[in-house]
C-alpha atoms as a PDB file:
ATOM      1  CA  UNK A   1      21.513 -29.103 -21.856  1.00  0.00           C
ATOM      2  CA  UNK A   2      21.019 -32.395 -23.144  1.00  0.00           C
ATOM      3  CA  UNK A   3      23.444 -34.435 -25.499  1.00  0.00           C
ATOM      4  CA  UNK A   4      20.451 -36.344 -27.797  1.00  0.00           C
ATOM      5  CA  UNK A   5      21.185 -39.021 -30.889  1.00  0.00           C
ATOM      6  CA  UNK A   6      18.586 -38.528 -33.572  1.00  0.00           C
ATOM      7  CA  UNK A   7      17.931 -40.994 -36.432  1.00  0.00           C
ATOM      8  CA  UNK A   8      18.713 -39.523 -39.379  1.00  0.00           C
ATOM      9  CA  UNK A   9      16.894 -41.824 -41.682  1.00  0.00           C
ATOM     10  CA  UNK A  10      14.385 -39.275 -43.795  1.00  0.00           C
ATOM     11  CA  UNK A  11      11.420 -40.108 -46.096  1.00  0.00           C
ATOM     12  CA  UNK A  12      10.332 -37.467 -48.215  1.00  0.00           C
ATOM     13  CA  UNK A  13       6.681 -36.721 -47.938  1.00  0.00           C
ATOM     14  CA  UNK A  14       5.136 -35.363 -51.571  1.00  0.00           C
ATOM     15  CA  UNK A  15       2.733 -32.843 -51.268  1.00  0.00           C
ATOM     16  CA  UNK A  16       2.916 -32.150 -47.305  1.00  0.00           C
ATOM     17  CA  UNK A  17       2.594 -29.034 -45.302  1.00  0.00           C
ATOM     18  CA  UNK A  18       5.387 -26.962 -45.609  1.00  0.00           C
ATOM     19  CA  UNK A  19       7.042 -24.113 -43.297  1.00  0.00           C
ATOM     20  CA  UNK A  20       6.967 -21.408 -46.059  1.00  0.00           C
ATOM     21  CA  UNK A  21       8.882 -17.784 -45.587  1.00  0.00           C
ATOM     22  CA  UNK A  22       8.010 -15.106 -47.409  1.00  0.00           C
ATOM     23  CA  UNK A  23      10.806 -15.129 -49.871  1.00  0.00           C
ATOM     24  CA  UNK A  24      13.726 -12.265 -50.138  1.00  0.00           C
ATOM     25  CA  UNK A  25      12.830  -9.083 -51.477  1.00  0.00           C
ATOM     26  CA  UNK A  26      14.820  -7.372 -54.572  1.00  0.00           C
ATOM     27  CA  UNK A  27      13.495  -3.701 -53.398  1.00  0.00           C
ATOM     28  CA  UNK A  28      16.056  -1.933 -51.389  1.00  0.00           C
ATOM     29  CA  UNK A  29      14.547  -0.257 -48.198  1.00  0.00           C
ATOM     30  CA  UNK A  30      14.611   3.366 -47.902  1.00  0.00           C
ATOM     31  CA  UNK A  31      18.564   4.648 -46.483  1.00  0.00           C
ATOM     32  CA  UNK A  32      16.769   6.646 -44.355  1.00  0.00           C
ATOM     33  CA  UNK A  33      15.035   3.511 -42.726  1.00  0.00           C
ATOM     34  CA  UNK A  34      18.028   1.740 -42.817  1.00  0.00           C
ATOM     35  CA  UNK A  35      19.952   4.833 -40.577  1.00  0.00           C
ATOM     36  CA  UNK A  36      17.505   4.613 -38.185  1.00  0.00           C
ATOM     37  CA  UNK A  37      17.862   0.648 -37.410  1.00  0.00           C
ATOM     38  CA  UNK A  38      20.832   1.324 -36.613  1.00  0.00           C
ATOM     39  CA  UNK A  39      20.255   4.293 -34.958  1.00  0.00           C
ATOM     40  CA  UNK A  40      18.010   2.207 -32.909  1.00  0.00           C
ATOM     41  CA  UNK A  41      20.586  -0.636 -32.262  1.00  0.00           C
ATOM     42  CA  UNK A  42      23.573   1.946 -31.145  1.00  0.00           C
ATOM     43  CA  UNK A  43      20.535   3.309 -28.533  1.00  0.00           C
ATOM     44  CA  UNK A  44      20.153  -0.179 -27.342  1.00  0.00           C
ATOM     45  CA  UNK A  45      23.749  -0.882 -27.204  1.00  0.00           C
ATOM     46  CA  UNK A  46      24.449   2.687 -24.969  1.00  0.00           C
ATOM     47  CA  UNK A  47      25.585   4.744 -27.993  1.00  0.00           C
ATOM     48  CA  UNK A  48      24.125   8.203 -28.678  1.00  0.00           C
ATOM     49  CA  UNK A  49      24.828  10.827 -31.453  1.00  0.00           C
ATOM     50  CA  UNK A  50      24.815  11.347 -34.765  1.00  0.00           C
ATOM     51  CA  UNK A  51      24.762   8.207 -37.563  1.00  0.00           C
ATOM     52  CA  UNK A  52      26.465   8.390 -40.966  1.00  0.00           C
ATOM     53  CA  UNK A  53      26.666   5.789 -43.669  1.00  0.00           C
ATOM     54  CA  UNK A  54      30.374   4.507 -43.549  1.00  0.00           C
ATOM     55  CA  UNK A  55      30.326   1.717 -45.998  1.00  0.00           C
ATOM     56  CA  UNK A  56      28.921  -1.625 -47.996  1.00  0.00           C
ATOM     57  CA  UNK A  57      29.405  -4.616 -49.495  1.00  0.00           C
ATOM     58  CA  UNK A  58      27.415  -7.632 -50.805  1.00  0.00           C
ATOM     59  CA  UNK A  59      27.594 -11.244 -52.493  1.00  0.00           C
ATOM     60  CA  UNK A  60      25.582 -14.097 -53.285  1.00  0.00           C
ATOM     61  CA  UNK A  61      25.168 -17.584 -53.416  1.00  0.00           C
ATOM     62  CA  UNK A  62      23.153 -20.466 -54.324  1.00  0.00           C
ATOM     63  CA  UNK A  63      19.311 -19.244 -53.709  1.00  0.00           C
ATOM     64  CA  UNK A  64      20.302 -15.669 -52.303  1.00  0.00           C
ATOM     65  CA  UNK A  65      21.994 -12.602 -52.731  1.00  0.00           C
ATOM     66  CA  UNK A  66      22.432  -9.605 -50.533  1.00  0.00           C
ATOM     67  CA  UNK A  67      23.716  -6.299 -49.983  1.00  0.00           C
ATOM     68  CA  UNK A  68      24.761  -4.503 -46.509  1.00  0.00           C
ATOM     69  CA  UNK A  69      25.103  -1.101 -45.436  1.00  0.00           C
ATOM     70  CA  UNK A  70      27.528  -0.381 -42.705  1.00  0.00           C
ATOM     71  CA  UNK A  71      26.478   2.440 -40.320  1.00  0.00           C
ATOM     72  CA  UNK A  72      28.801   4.657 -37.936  1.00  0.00           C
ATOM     73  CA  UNK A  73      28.723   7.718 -35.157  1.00  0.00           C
ATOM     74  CA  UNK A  74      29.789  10.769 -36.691  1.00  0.00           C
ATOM     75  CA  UNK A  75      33.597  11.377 -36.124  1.00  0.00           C
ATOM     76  CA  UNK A  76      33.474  14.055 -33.683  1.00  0.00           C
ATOM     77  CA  UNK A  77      35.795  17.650 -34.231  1.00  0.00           C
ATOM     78  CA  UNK A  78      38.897  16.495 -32.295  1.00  0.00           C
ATOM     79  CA  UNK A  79      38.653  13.063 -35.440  1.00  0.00           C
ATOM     80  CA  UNK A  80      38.519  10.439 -32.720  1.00  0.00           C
ATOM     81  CA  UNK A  81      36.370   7.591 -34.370  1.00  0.00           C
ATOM     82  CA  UNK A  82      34.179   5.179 -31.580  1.00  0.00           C
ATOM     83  CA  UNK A  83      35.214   2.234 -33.926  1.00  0.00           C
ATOM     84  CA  UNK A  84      31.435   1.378 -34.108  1.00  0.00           C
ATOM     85  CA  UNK A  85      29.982   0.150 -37.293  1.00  0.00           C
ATOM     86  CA  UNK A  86      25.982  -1.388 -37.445  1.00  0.00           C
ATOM     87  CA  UNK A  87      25.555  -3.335 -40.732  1.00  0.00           C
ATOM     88  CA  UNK A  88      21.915  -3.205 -42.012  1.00  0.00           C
ATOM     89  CA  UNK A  89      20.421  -5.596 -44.334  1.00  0.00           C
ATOM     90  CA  UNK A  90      19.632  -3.748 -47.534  1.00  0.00           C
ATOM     91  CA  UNK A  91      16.741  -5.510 -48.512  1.00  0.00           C
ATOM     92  CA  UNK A  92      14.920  -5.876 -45.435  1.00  0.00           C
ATOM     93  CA  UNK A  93      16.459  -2.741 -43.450  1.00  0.00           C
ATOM     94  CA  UNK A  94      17.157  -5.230 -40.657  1.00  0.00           C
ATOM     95  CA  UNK A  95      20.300  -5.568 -38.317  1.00  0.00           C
ATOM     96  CA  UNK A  96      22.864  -8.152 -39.526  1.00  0.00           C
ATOM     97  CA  UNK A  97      25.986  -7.011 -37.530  1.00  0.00           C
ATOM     98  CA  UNK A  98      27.455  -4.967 -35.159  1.00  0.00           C
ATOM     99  CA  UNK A  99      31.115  -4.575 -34.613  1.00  0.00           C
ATOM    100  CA  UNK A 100      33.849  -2.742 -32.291  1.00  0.00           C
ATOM    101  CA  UNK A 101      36.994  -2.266 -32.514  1.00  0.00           C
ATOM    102  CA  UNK A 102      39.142  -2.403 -29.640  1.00  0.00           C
ATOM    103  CA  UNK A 103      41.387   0.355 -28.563  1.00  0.00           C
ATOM    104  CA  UNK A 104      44.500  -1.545 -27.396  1.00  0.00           C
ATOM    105  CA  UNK A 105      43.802  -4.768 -27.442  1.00  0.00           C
ATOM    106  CA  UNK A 106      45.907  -7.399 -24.817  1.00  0.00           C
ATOM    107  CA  UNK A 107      46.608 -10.937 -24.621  1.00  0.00           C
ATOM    108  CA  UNK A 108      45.828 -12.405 -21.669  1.00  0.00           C
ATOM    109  CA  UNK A 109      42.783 -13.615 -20.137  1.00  0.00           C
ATOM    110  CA  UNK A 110      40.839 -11.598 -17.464  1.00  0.00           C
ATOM    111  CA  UNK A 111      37.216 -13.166 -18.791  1.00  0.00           C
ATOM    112  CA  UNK A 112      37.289 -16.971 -18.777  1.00  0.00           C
ATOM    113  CA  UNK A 113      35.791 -18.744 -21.777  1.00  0.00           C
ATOM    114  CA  UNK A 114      32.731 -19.941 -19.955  1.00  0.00           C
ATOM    115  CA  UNK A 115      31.578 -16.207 -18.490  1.00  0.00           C
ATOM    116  CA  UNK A 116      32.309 -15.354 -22.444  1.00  0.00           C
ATOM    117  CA  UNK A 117      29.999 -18.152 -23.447  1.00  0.00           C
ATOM    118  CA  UNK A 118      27.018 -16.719 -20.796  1.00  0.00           C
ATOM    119  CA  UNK A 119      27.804 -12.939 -21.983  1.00  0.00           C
ATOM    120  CA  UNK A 120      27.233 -14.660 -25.727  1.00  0.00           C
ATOM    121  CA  UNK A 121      23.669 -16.384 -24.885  1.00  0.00           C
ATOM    122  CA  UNK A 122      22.873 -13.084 -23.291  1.00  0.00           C
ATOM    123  CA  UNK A 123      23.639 -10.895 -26.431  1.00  0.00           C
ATOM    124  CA  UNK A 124      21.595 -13.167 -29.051  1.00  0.00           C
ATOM    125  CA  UNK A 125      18.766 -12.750 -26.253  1.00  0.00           C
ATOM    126  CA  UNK A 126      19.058  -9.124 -25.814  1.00  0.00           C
ATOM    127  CA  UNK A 127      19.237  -8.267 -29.923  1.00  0.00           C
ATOM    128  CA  UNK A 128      17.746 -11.115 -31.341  1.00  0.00           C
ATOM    129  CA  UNK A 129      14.936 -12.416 -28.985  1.00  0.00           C
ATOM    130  CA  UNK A 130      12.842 -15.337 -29.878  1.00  0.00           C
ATOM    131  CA  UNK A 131      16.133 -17.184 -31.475  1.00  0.00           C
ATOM    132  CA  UNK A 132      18.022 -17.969 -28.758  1.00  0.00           C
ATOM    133  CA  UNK A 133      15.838 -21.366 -28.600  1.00  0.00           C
ATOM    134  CA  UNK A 134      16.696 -22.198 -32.161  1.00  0.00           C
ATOM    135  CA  UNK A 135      20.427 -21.861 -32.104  1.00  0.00           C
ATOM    136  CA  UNK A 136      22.944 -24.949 -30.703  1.00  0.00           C
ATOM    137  CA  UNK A 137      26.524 -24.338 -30.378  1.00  0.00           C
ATOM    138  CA  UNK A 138      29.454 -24.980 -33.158  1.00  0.00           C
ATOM    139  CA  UNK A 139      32.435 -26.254 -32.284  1.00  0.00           C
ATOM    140  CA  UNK A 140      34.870 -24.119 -34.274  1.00  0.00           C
ATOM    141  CA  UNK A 141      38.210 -24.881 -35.908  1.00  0.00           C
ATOM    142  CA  UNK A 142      41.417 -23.351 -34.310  1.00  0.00           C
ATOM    143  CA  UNK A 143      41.585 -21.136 -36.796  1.00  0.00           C
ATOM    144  CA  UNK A 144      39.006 -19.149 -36.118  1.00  0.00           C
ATOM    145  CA  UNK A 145      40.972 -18.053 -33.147  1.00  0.00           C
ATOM    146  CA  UNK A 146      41.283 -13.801 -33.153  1.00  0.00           C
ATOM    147  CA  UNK A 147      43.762 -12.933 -30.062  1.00  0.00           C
ATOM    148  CA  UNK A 148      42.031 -11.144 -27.703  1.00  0.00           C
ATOM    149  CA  UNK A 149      38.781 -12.427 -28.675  1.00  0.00           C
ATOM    150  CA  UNK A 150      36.357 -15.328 -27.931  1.00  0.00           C
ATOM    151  CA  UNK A 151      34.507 -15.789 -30.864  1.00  0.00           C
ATOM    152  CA  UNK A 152      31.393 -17.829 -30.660  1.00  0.00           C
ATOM    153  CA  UNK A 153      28.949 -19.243 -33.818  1.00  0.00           C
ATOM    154  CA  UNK A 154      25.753 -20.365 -33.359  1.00  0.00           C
ATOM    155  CA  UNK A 155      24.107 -22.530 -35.713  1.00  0.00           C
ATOM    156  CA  UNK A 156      20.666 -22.158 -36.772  1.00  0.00           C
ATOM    157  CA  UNK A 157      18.302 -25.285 -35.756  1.00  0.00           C
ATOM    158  CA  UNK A 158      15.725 -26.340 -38.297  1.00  0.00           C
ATOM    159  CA  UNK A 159      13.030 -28.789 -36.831  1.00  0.00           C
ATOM    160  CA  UNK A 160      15.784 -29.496 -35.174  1.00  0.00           C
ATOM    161  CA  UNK A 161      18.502 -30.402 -37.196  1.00  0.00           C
ATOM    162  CA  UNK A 162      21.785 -28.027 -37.826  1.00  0.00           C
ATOM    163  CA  UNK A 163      21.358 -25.967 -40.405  1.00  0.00           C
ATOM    164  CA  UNK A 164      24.862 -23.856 -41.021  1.00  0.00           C
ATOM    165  CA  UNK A 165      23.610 -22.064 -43.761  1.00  0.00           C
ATOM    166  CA  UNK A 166      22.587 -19.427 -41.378  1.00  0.00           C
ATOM    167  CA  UNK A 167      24.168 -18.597 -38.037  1.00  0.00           C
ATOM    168  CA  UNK A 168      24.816 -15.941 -35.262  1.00  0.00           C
ATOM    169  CA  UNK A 169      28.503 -15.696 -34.705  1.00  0.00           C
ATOM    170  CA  UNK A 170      29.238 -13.134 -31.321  1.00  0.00           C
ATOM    171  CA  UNK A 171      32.737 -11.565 -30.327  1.00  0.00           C
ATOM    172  CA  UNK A 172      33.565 -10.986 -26.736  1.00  0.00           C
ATOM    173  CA  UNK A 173      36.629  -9.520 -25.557  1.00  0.00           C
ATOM    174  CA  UNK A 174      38.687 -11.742 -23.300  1.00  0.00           C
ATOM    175  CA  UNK A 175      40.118  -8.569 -21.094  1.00  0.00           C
ATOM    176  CA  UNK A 176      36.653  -6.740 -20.468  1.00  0.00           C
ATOM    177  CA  UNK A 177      33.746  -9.183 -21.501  1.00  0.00           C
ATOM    178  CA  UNK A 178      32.192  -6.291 -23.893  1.00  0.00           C
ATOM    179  CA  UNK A 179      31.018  -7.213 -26.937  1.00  0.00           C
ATOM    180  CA  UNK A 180      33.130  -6.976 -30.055  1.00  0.00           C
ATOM    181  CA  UNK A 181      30.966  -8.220 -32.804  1.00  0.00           C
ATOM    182  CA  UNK A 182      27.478  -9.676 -33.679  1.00  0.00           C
ATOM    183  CA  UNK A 183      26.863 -11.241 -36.837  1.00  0.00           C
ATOM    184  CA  UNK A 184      23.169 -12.606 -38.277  1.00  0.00           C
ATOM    185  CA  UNK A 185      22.906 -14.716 -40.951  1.00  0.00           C
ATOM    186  CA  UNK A 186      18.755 -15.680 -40.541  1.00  0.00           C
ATOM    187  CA  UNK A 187      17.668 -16.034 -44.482  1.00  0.00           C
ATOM    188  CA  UNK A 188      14.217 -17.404 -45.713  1.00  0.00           C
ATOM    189  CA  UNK A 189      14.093 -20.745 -45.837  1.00  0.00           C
ATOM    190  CA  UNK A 190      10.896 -23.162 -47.472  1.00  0.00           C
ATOM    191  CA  UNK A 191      10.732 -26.550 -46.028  1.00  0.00           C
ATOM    192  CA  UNK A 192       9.064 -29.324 -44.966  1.00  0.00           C
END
């Protein structure tokens, strides 16, 4: 709440305690396990029924790479679709996303930017608990402007100090405040 200037002179310390995570594994979970995460996260979010797998993807970078596994309900026999998909960490069999698609989505605002914002804060607290303390706002560039949408990234504080690596970006539709999307990007980091 609290606009602070830090000094950002650093002296590396040799040898010092470090904040070690365990680091990634390179044994995919179970699919099974992975179904029911997000089994578990659609039961959370007010979504019942049956889960397929509907998807993947991966990539990698410097220090990591990963793999998803999207999640979906079952069509049902008339072939209407929810537009639900849960994206599970391969690896770790964790929740990284979540993301809805809107029926008919409208311009116009009927959710202001700032009740967006609280419904945001709300969502990280309600599916990621315990990081909603270690997360400061990003101003984001125009372009990351999706009509209909309020799209909100959080970056992840380390000690501290921004560290945009990792993130949690959140959708919210600006006609009916649900949420559209829920991204988590929350890798192992070593540090001092």
């Amino acid at each position: 709440q609290q606009i602070k200037i830090y000094n950002s002179e650093f002296t590396p310390l040799l040898n010092g305690p470090a904040t070690n995570e365990p680091p990634l594994t390179e044994t995919e979970v179970d699919p099974r396990q992975a179904q029911e995460a997000a089994r578990q996260f659609l039961l959370t979010a007010g979504f019942e029924g049956e889960i397929i797998r509907s998807g993947g993807g991966g990539g990698s970078g410097p220090g990591y790479k990963g793999e998803h596994w999207f999640y979906s309900p079952k069509n049902d026999e008339s072939g209407n679709h929810l537009g639900l998909r849960v994206e599970i960490d391969a690896y770790t069999g964790e929740v990284t996303g979540f993301y809805k698609n809107e029926s008919n989505p409208q311009t116009g605002n009927t959710v202001s930017s700032e009740q967006a914002l609280q419904i945001a804060w709300q969502t990280i607290k309600k599916y990621s608990p315990g990081k909603e303390n270690r997360l400061i706002l990003k101003q984001t560039a125009d372009n990351d402007f999706e009509p209909g949408k309020y799209t909100f990234t959080f970056a992840r504080l380390l000690n501290g100090i921004p560290f945009d690596r990792d993130n949690i970006t959140v959708a919210i539709s600006q006609q009916t405040g649900d949420l559209l999307g829920y991204q988590i990007r929350w890798r192992p980091v070593q540090c001092n």
